[in-house]
C-alpha atoms as a PDB file:
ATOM      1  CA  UNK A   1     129.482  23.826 238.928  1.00  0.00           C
ATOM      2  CA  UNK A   2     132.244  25.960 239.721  1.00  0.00           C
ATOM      3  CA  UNK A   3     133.923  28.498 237.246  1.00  0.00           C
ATOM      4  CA  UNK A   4     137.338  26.826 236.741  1.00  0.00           C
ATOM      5  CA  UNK A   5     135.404  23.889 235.873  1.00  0.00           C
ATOM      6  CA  UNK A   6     133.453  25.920 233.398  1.00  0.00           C
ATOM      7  CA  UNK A   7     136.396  27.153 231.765  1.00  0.00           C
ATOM      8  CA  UNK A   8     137.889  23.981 231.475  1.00  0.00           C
ATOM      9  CA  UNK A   9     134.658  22.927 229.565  1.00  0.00           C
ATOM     10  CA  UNK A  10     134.742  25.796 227.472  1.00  0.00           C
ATOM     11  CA  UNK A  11     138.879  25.767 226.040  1.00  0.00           C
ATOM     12  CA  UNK A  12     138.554  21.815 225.798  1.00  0.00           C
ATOM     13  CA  UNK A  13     135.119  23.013 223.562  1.00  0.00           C
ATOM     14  CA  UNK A  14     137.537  25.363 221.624  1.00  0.00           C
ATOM     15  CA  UNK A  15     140.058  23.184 220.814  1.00  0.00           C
ATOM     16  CA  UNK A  16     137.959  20.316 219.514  1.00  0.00           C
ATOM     17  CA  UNK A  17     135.970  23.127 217.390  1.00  0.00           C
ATOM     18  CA  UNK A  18     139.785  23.840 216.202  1.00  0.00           C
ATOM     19  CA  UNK A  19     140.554  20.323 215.450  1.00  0.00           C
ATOM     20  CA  UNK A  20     137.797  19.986 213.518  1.00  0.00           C
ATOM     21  CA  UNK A  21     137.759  23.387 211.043  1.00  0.00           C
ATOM     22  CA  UNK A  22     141.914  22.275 209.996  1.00  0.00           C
ATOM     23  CA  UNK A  23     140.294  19.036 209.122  1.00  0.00           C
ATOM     24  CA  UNK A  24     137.779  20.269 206.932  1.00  0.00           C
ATOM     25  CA  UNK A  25     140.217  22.856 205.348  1.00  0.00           C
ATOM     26  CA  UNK A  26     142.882  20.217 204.893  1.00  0.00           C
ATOM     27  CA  UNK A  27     140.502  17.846 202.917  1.00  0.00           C
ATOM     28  CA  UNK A  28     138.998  20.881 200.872  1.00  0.00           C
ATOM     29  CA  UNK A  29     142.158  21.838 199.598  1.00  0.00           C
ATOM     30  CA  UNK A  30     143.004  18.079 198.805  1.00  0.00           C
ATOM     31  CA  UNK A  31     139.640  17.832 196.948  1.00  0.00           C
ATOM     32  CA  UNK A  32     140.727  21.568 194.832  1.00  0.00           C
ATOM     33  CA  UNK A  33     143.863  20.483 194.037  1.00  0.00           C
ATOM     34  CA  UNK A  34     142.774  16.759 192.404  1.00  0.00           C
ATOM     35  CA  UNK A  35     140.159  18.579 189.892  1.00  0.00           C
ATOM     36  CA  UNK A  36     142.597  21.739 189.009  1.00  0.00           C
ATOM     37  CA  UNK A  37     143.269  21.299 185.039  1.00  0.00           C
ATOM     38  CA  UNK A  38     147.041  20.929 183.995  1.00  0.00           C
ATOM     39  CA  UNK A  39     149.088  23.239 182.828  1.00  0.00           C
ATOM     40  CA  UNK A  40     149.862  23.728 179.309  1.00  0.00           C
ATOM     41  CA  UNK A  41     152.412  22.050 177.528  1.00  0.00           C
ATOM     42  CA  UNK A  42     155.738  24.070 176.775  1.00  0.00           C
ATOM     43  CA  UNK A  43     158.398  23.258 174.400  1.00  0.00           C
ATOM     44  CA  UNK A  44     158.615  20.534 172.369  1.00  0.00           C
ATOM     45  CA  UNK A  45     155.501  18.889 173.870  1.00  0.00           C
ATOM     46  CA  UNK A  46     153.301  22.405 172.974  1.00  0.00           C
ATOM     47  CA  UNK A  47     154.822  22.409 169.254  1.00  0.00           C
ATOM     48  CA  UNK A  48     153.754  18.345 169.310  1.00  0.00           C
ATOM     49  CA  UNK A  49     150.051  19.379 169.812  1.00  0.00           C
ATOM     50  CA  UNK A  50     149.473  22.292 167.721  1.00  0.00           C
ATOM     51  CA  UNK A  51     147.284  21.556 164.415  1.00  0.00           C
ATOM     52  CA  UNK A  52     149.468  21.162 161.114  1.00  0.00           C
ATOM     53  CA  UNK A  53     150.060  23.907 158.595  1.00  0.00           C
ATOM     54  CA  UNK A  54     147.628  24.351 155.880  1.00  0.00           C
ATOM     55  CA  UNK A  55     148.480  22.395 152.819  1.00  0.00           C
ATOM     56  CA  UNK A  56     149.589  24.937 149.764  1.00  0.00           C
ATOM     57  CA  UNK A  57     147.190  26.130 146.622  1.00  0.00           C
ATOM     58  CA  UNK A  58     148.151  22.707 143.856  1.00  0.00           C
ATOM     59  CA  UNK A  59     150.119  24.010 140.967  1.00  0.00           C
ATOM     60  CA  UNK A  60     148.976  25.330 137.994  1.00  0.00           C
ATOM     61  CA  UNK A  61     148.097  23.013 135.174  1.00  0.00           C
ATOM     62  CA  UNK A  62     151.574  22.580 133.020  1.00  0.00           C
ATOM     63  CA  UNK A  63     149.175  22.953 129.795  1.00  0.00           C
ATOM     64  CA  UNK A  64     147.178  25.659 131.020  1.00  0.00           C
ATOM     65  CA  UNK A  65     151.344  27.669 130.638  1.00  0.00           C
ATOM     66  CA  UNK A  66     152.025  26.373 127.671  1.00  0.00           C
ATOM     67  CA  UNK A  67     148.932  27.298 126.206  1.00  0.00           C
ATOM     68  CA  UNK A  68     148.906  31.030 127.515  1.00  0.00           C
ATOM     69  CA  UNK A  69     153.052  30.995 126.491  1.00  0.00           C
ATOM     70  CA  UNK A  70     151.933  30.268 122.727  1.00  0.00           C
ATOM     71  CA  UNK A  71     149.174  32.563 122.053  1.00  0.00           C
ATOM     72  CA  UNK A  72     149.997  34.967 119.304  1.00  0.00           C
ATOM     73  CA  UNK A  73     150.249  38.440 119.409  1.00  0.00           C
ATOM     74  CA  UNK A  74     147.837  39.763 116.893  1.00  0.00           C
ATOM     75  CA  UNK A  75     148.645  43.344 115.657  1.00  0.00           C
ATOM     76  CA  UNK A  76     145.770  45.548 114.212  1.00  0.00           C
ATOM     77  CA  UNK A  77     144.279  44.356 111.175  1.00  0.00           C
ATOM     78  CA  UNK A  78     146.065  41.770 110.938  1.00  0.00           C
ATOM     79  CA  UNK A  79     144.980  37.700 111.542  1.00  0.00           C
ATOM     80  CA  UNK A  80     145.873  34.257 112.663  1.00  0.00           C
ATOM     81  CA  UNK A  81     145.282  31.192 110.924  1.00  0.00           C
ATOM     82  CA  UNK A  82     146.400  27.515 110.282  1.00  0.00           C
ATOM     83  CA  UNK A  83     144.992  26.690 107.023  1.00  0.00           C
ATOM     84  CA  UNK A  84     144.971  29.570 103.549  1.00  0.00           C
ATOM     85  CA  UNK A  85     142.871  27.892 100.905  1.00  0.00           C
ATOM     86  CA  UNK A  86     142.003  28.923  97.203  1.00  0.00           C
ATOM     87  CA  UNK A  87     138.865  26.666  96.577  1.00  0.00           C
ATOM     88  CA  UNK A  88     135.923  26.498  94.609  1.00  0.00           C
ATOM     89  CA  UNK A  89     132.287  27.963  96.118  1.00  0.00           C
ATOM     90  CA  UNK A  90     130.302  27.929  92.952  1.00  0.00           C
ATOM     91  CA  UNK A  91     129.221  24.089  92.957  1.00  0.00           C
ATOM     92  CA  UNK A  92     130.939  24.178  89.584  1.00  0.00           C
ATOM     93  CA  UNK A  93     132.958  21.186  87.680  1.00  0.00           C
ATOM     94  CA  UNK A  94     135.908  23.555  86.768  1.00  0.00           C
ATOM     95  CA  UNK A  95     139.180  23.125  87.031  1.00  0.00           C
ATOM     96  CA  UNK A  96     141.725  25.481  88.728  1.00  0.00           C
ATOM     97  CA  UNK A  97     145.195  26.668  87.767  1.00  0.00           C
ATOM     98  CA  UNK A  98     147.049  28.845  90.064  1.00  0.00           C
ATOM     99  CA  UNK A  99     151.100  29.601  89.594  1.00  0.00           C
ATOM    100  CA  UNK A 100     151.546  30.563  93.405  1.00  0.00           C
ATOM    101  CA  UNK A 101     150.110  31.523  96.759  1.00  0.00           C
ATOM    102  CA  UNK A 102     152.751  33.407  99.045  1.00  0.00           C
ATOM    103  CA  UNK A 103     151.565  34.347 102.788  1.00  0.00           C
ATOM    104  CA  UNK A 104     153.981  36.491 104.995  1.00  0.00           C
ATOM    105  CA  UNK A 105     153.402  37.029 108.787  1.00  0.00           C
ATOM    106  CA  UNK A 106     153.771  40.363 110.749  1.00  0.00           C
ATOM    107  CA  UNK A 107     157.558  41.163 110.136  1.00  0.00           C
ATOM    108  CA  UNK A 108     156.533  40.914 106.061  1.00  0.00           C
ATOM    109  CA  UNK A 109     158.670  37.195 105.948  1.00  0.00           C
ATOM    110  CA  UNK A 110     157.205  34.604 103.744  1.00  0.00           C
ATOM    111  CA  UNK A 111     155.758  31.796 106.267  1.00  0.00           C
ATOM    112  CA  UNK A 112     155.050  29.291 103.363  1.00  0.00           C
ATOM    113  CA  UNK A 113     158.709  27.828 103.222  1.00  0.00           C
ATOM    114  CA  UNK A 114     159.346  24.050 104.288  1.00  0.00           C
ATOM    115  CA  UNK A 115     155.413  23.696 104.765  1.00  0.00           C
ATOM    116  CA  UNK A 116     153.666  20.552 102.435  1.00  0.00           C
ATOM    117  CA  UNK A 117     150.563  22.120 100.051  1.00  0.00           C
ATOM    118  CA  UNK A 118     147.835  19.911  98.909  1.00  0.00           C
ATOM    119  CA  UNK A 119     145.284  19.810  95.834  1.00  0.00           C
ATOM    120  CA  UNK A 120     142.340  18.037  96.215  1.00  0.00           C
ATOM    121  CA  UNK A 121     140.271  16.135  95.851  1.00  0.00           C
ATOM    122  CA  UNK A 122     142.935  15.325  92.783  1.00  0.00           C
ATOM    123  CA  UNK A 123     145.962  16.622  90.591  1.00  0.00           C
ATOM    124  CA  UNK A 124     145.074  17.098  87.164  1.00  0.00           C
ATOM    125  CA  UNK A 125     145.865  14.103  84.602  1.00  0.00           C
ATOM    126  CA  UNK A 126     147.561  12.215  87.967  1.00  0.00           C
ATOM    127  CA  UNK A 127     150.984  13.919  86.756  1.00  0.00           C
ATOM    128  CA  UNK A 128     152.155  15.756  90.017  1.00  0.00           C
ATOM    129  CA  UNK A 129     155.447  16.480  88.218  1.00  0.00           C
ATOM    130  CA  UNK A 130     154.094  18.665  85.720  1.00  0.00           C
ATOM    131  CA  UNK A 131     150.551  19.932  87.710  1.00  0.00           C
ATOM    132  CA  UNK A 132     151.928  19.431  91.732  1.00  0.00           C
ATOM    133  CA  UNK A 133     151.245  21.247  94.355  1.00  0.00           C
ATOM    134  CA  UNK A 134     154.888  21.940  95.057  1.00  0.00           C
ATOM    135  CA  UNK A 135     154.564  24.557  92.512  1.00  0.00           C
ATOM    136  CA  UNK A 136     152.327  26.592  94.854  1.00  0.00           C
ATOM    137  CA  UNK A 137     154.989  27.541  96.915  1.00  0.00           C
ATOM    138  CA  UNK A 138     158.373  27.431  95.152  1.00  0.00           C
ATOM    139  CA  UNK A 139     158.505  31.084  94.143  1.00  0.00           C
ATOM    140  CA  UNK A 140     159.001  30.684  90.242  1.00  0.00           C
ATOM    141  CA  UNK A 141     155.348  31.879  89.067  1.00  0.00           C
ATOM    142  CA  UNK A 142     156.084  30.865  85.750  1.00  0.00           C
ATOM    143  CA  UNK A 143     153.965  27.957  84.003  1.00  0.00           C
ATOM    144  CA  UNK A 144     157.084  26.316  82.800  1.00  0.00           C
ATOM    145  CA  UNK A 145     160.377  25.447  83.635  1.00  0.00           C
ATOM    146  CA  UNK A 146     163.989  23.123  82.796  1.00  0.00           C
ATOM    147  CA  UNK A 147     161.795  20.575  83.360  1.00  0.00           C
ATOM    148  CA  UNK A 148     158.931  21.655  81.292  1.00  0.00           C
ATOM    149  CA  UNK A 149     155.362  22.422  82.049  1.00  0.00           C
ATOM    150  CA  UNK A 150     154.782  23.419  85.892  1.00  0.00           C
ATOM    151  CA  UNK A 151     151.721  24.671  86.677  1.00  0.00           C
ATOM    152  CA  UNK A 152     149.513  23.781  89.888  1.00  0.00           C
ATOM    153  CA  UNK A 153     146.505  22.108  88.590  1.00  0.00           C
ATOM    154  CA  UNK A 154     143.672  20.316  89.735  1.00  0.00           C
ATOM    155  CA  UNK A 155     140.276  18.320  87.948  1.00  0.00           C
ATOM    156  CA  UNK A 156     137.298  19.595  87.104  1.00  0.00           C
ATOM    157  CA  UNK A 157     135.609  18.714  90.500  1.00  0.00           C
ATOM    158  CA  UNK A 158     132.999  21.031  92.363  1.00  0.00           C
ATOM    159  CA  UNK A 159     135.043  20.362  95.241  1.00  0.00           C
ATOM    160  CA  UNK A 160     138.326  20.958  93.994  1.00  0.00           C
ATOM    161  CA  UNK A 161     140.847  23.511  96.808  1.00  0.00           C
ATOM    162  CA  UNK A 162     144.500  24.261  96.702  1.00  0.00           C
ATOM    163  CA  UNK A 163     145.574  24.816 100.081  1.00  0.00           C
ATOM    164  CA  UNK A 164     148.671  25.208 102.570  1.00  0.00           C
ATOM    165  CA  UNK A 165     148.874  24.205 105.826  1.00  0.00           C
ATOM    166  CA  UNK A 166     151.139  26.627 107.984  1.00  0.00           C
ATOM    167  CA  UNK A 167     151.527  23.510 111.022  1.00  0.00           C
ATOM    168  CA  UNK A 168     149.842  26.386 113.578  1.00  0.00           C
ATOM    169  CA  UNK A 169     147.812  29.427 114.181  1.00  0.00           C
ATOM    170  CA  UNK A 170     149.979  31.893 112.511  1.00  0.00           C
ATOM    171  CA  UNK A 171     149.890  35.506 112.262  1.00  0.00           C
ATOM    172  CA  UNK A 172     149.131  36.581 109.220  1.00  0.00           C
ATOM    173  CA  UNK A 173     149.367  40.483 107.508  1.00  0.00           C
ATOM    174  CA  UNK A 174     149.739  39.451 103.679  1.00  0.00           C
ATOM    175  CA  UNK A 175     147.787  37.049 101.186  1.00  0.00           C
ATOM    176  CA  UNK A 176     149.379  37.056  97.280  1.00  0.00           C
ATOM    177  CA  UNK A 177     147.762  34.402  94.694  1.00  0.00           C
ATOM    178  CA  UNK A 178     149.275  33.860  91.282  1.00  0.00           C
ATOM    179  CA  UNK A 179     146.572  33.453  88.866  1.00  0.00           C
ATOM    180  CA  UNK A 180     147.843  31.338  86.035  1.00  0.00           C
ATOM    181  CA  UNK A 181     147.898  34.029  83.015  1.00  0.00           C
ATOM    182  CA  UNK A 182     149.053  32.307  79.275  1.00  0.00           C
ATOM    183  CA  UNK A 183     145.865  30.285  79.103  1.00  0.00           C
ATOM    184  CA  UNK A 184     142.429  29.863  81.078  1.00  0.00           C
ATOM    185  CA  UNK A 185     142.538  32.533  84.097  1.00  0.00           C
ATOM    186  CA  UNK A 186     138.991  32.977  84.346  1.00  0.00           C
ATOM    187  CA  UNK A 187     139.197  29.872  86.098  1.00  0.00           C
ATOM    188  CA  UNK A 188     139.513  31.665  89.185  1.00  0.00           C
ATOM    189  CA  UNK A 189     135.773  33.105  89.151  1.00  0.00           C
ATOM    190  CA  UNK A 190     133.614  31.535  91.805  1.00  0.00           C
ATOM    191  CA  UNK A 191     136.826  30.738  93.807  1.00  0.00           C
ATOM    192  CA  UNK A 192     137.289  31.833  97.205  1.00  0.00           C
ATOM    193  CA  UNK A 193     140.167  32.294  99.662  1.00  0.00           C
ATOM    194  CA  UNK A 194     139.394  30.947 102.846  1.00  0.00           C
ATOM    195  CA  UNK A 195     141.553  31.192 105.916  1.00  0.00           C
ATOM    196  CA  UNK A 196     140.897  29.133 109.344  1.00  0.00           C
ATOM    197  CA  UNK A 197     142.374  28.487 112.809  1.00  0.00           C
ATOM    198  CA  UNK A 198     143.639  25.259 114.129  1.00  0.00           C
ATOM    199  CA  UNK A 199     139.959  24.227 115.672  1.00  0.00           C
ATOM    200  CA  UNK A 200     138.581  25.065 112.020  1.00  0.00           C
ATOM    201  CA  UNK A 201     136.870  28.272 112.061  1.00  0.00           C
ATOM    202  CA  UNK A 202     136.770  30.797 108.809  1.00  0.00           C
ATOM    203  CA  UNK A 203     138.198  33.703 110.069  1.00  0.00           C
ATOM    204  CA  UNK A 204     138.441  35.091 106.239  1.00  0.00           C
ATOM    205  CA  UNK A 205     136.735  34.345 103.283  1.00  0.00           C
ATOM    206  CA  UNK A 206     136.572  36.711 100.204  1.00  0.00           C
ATOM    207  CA  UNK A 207     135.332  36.142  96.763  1.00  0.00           C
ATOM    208  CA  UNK A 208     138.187  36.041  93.600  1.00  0.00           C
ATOM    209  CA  UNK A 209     136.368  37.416  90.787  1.00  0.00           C
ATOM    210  CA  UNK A 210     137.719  39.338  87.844  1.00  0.00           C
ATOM    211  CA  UNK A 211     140.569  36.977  86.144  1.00  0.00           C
ATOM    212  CA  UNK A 212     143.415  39.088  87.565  1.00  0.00           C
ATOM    213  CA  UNK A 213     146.878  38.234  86.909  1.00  0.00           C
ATOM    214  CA  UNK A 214     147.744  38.684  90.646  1.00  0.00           C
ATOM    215  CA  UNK A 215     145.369  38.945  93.737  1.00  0.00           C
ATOM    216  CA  UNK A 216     147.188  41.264  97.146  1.00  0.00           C
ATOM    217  CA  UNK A 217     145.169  41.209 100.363  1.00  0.00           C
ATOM    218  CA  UNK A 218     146.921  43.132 102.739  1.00  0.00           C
ATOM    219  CA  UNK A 219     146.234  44.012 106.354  1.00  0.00           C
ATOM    220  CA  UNK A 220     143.632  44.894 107.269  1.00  0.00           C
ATOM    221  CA  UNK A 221     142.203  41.502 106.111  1.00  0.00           C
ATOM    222  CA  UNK A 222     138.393  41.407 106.301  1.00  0.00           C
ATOM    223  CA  UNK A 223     135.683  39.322 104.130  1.00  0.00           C
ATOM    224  CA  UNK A 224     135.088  42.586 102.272  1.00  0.00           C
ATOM    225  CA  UNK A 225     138.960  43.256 101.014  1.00  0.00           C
ATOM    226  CA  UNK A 226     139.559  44.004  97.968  1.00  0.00           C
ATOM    227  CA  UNK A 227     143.220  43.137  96.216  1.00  0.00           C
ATOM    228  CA  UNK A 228     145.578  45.464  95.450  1.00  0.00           C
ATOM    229  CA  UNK A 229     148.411  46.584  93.407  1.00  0.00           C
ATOM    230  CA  UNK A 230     151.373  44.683  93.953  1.00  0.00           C
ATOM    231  CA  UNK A 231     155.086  43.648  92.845  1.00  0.00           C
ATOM    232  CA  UNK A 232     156.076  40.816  93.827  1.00  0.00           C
ATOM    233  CA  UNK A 233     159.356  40.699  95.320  1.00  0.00           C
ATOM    234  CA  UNK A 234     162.800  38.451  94.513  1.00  0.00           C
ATOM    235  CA  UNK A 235     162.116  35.227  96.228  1.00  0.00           C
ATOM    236  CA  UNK A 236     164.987  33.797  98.696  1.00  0.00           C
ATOM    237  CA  UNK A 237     164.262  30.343  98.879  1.00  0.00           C
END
C-alpha cells in the first residue's frame, strides 16, 4: 500500500475516533444534568416550606393570680385567721357569759364590724334578745341596756363556743374578751380561745383561767400568751 493511501486510512481513523468521543460527552452531560437536585426555593415559595413557629408557653392559671394577689402580709408576731372562738375544753356542762370579744388587725382597726357571731350549740333560755350573740360585738360591754338585760349567753352544754367569723384569713395583732363581771365570771375557767384559718387549722389556742374582768392578747400571739393590762378604747361603731 502506498503512503497517501495510508494517510488517508489514518485521518478517516481520526475523525471517526472524533465522532465518537463528542457522542459520548454529549450523552454524559445529558445523563448529569437529568439527576442534578433543584435549586432551592426563594421567596415566597422558601417562606411556604419552612417549619411553623413554636407554639407559646399556655398562660398562667387565672386562680393560681388571684390566689398569690390575696395572700396576706403577716408582720412579726402577729397572725392570720378566719374563725376567733371562746369555747369550752373542760368537757364541762357550764354555761358561758361573755360581754364582748373585739379583734383588730395590723393597723390596730377593729375587724369585727358588719361580721354575724354565733353561740352554739344554743342561746341561753332561747331569748336571743336578751342573751344574743349580737352583743359580742356591739361595743357596749355592759350586761344591760334601754332594752334591758344584754348579755351573750349560752346553755350549760360541754360543747357550748361563742365565736366570730371574720369571712377570710385575716391578719390579726390584737385579741380583747369581756368577761361578764356583776355575776358568775368564773365561768370562763376551762375556756379556751381558739383561732383558725379558712382550711381549719388552730393556729392559736390559749387557756382563760383566772375570772378576769378583761383578757388582752397582743402580738406576739403564741399558745403560751399571757393577757395583759388593757383599756379599752371609745368604740366607733
Amino acid at each position: 500500500m502506498s503512503d497517501d493511501n495510508t494517510g488517508m486510512i489514518l485521518a478517516l481513523l481520526g475523525v471517526c475516533c472524533c465522532c465518537m468521543l463528542s457522542s459520548s460527552l454529549a450523552a454524559g452531560l445529558a445523563s448529569s444534568s437529568s439527576t442534578t437536585t433543584p435549586a432551592a426555593p426563594v421567596g415566597a415559595a422558601a417562606a411556604a416550606t419552612e417549619p411553623p413557629p413554636p407554639l407559646p408557653p399556655p398562660p398562667r392559671p387565672a386562680w393560681g393570680l388571684a390566689a398569690a394577689a390575696a395572700a396576706p402580709t403577716v408582720p412579726s408576731g402577729m397572725i392570720t385567721g378566719k374563725t376567733v372562738q371562746v369555747a369550752r375544753a373542760d368537757n364541762k356542762a357550764e354555761w358561758m357569759n361573755l360581754l364582748g370579744i373585739d379583734v383588730f388587725d395590723a393597723s390596730g382597726a377593729r375587724i369585727t364590724t358588719g361580721i354575724t357571731p354565733t353561740i352554739t350549740p344554743a342561746v341561753y333560755a332561747s331569748d336571743p334578745n336578751k342573751y344574743g350573740p349580737q352583743y359580742l360585738i356591739d361595743g357596749i360591754h355592759a350586761e344591760s341596756g334601754a332594752s334591758g338585760m344584754r348579755v351573750p349567753h349560752s346553755t350549760n352544754d360541754p360543747n357550748s363556743a361563742m365565736t366570730l367569723d371574720l369571712g377570710a384569713d385575716k391578719v390579726i395583732s390584737k385579741i380583747v374578751i369581756y368577761n361578764r363581771t356583776a355575776c358568775c365570771s368564773d365561768r370562763i375557767n376551762g375556756c379556751n380561745l381558739v383561732v383558725k384559718k379558712a382550711d381549719g387549722t388552730a393556729v392559736l389556742t390559749i387557756p382563760l383561767t383566772g375570772a378576769k374582768a378583761i383578757y388582752t392578747f397582743s402580738a406576739p400571739l403564741t399558745n403560751t400568751s399571757t393577757s395583759s393590762t388593757y383599756t379599752p378604747e371609745p368604740y366607733n361603731l
